[in-house]
C-alpha atoms as a PDB file:
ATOM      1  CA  UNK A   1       0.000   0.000   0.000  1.00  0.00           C
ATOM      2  CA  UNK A   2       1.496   3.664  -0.689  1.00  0.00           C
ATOM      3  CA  UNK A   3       2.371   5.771   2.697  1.00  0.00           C
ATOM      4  CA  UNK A   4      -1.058   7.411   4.044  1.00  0.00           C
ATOM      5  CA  UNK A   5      -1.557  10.469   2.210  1.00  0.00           C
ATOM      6  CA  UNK A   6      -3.433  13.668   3.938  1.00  0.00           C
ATOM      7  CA  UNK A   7      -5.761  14.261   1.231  1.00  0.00           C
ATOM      8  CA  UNK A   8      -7.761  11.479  -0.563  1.00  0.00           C
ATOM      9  CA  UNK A   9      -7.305  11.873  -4.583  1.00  0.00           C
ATOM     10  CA  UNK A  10      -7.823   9.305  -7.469  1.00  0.00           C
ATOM     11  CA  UNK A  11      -6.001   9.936 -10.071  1.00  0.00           C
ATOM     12  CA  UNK A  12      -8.041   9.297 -12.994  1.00  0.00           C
ATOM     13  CA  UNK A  13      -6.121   8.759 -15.828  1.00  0.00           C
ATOM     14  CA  UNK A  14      -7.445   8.762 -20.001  1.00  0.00           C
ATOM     15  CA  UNK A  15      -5.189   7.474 -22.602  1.00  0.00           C
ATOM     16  CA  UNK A  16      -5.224   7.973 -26.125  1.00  0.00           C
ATOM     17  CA  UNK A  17      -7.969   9.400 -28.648  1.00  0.00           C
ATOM     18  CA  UNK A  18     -10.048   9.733 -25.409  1.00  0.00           C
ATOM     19  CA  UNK A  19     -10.073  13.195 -26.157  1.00  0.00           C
ATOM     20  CA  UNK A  20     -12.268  12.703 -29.529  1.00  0.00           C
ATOM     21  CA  UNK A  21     -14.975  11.261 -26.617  1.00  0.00           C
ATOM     22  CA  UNK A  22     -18.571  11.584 -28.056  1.00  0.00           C
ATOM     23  CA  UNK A  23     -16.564  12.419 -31.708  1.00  0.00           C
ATOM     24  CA  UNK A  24     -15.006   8.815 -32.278  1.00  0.00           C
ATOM     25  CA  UNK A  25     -17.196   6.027 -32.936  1.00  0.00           C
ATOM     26  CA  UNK A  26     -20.470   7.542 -30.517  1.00  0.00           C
ATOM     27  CA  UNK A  27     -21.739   3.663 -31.471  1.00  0.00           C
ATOM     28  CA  UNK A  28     -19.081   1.808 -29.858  1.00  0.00           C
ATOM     29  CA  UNK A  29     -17.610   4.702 -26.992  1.00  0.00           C
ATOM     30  CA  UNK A  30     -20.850   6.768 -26.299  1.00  0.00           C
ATOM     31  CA  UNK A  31     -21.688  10.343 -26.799  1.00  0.00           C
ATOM     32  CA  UNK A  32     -20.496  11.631 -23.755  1.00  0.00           C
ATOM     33  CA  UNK A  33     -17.733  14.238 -23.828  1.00  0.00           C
ATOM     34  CA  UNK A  34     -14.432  13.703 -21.858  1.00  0.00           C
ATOM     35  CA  UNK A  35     -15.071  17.030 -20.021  1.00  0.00           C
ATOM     36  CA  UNK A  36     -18.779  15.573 -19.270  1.00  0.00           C
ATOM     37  CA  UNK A  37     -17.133  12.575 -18.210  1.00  0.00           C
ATOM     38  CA  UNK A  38     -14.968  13.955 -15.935  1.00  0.00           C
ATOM     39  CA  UNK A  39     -17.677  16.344 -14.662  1.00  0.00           C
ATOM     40  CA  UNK A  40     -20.076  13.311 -13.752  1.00  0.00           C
ATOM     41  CA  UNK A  41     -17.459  11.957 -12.123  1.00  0.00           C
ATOM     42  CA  UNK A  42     -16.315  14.933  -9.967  1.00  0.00           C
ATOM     43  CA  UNK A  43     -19.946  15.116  -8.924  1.00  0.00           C
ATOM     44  CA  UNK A  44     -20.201  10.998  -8.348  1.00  0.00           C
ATOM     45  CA  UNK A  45     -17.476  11.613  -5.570  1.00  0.00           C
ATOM     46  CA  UNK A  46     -18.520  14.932  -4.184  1.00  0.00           C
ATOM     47  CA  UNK A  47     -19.821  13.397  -0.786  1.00  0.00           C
ATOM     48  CA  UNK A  48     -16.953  10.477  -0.546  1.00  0.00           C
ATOM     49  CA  UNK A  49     -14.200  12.335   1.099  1.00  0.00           C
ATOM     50  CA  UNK A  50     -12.061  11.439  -2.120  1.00  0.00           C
ATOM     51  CA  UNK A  51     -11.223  14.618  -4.479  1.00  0.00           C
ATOM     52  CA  UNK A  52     -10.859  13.472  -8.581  1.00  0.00           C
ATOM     53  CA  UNK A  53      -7.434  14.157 -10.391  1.00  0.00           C
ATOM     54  CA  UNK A  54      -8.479  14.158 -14.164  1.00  0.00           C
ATOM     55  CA  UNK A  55      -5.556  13.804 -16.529  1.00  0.00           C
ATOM     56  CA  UNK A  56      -5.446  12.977 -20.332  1.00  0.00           C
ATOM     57  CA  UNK A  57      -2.832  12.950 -22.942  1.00  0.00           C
ATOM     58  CA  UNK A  58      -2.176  10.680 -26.475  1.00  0.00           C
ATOM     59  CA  UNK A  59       1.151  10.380 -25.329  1.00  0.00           C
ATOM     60  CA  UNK A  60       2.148   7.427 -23.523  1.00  0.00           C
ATOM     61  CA  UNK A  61       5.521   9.459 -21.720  1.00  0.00           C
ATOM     62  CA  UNK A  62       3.608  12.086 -20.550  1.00  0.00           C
ATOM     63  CA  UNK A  63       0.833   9.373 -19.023  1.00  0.00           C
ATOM     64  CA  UNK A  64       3.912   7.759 -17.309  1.00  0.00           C
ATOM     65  CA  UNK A  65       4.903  10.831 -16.020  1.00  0.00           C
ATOM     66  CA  UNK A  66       1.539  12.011 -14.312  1.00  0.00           C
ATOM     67  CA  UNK A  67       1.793   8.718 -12.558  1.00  0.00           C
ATOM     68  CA  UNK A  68       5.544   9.487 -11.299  1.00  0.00           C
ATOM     69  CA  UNK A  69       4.455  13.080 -10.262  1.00  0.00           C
ATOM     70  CA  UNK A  70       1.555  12.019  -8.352  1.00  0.00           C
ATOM     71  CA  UNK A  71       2.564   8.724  -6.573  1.00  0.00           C
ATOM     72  CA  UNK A  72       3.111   9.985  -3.267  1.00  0.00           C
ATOM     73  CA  UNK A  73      -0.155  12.298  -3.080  1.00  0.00           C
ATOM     74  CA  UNK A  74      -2.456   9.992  -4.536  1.00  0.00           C
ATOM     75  CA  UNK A  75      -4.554   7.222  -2.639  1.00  0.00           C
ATOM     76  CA  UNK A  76      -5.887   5.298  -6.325  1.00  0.00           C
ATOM     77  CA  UNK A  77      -5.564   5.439  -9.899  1.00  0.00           C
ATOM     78  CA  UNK A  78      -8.706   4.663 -12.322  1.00  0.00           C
ATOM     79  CA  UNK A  79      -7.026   4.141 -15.457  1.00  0.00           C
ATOM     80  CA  UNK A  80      -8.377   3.900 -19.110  1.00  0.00           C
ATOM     81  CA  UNK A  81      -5.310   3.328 -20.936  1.00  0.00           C
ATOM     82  CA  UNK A  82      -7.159   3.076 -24.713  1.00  0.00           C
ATOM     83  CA  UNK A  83      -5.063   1.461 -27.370  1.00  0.00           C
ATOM     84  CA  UNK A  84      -1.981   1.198 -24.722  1.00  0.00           C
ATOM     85  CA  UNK A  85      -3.901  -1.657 -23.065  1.00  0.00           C
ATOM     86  CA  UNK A  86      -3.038  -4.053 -25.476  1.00  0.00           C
ATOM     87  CA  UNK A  87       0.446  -3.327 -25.536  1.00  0.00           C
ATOM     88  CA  UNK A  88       2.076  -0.546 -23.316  1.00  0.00           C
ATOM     89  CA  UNK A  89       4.494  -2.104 -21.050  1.00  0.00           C
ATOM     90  CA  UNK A  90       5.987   0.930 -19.826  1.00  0.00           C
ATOM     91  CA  UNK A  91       2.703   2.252 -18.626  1.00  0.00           C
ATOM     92  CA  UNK A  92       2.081  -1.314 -16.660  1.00  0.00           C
ATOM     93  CA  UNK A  93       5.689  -0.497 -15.235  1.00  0.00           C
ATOM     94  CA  UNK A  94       4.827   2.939 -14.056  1.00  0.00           C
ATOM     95  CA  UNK A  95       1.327   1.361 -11.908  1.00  0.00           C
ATOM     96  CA  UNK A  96       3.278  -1.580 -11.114  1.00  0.00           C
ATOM     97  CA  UNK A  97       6.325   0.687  -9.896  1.00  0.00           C
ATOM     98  CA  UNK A  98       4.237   3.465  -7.500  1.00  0.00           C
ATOM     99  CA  UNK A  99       2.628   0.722  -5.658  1.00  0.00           C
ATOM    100  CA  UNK A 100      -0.810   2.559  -5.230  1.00  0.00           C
ATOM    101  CA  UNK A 101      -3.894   0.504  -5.852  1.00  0.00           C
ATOM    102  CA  UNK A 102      -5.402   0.899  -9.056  1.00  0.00           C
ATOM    103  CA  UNK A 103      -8.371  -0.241 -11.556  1.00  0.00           C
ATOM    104  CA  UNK A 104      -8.220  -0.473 -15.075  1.00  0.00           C
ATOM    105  CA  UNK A 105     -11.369   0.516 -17.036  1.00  0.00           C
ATOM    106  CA  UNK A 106     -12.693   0.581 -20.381  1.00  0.00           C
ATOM    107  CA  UNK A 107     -15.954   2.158 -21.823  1.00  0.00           C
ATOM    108  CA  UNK A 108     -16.696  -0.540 -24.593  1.00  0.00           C
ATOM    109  CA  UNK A 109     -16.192  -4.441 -24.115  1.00  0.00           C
ATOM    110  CA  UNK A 110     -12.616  -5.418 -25.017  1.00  0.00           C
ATOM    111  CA  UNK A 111     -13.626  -9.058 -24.748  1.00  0.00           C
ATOM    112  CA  UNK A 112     -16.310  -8.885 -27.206  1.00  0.00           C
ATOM    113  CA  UNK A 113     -13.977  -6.584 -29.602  1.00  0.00           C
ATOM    114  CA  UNK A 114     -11.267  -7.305 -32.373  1.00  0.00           C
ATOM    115  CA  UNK A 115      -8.755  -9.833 -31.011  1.00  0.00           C
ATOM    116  CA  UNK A 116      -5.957  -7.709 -30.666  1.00  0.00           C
ATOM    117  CA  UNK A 117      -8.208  -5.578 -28.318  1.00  0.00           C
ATOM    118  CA  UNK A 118      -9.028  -8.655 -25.894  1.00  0.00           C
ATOM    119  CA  UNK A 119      -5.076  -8.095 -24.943  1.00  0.00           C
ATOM    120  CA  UNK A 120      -3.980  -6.292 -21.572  1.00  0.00           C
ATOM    121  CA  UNK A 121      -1.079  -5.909 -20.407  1.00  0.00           C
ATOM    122  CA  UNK A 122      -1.918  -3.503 -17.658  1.00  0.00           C
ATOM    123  CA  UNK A 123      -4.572  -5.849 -16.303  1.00  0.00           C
ATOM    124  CA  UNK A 124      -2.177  -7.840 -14.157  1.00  0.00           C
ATOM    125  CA  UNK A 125      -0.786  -4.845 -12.145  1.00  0.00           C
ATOM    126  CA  UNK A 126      -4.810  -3.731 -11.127  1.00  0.00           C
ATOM    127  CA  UNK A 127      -7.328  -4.796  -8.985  1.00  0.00           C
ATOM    128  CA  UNK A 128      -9.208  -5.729 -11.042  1.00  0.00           C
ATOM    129  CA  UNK A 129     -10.515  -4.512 -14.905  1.00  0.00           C
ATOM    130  CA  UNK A 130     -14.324  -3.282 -15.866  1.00  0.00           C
ATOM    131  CA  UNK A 131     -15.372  -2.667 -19.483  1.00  0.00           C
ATOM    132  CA  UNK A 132     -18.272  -2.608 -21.229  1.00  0.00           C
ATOM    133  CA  UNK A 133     -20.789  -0.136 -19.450  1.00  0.00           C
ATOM    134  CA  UNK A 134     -20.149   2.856 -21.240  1.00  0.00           C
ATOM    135  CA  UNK A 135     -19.348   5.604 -18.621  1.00  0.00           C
ATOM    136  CA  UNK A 136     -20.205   3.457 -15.487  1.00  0.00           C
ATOM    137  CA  UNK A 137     -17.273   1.588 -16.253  1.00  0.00           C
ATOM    138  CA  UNK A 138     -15.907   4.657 -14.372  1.00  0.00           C
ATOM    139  CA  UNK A 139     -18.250   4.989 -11.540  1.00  0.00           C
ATOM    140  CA  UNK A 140     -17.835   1.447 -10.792  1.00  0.00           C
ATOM    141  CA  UNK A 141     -14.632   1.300 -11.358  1.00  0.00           C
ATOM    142  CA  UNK A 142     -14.488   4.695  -8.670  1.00  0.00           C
ATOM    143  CA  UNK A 143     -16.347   2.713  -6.226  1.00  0.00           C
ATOM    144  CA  UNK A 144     -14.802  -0.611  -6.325  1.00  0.00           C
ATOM    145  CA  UNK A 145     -11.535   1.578  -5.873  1.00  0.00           C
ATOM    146  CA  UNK A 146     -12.495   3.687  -2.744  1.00  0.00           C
ATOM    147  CA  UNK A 147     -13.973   0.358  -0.822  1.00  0.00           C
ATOM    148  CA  UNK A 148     -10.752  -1.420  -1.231  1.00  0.00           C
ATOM    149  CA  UNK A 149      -8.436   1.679  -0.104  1.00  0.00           C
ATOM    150  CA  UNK A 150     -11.026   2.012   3.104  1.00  0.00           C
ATOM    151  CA  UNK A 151     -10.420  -1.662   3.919  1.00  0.00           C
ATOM    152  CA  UNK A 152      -7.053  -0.375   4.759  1.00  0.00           C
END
């Protein structure tokens, strides 16, 4: 577990083309913005004693990075690592690495996708991995995170 941190953030972290949310492929991703997204969950949390760290980039150094800068404020990651799922072992380094508990999420199914897609790499170093239910993939992903860091 990371040392006990005075505030309670989760980082929540969006990889690639997460940016074009509600752009890119509204069929298979949604129609949600990412700023909506975020905003839904910033209010989800409001009453949780847990603040939300948003961060989202299309490059997989600066995604590392954020990680780095933040591992000895943050309590839990919720990470959506898009296309670097499938192969991104520096990014499964950087979780693995910090030690803080975290949850990988997707918005569509990557089981019931293109085989390449059924692939993740960063899987192994989280809790535990929730795709499929759009934007709740998030929220439940959020909740499933702040139970296991209060069992602590």
């Amino acid at each position: 577990m990371p040392e006990q941190v005075s505030e309670k953030i989760i980082l929540v972290i969006h990889g690639p083309n997460l940016n074009l949310l509600g752009e890119r492929d509204p069929g298979i991703y949604g129609s949600m913005t990412l700023d909506a997204l975020n905003q839904k969950i910033e209010t989800h949390v409001e009453n949780s004693g847990y603040r939300i760290q948003c961060f989202q980039s299309n490059h997989e150094g600066e995604l590392i990075d954020f990680i780095h800068e933040n591992r000895k404020k943050a309590s839990g990651i919720v990470i959506n690592p898009g296309a670097l799922t499938h192969y991104s072992y520096a990014v499964r380094d950087a979780i693995a690495a910090v030690d803080i508990p975290a949850v990988e999420v997707h918005l569509s199914d990557i089981q019931n996708r293109e085989d390449f897609r059924q692939i993740s790499v960063i899987q192994e170093v989280c809790l535990t991995q929730i795709s499929g239910l759009g934007i709740q993939s998030y929220i439940k992903g959020i909740d499933y995170l702040i139970k296991r860091i209060n069992l602590y």
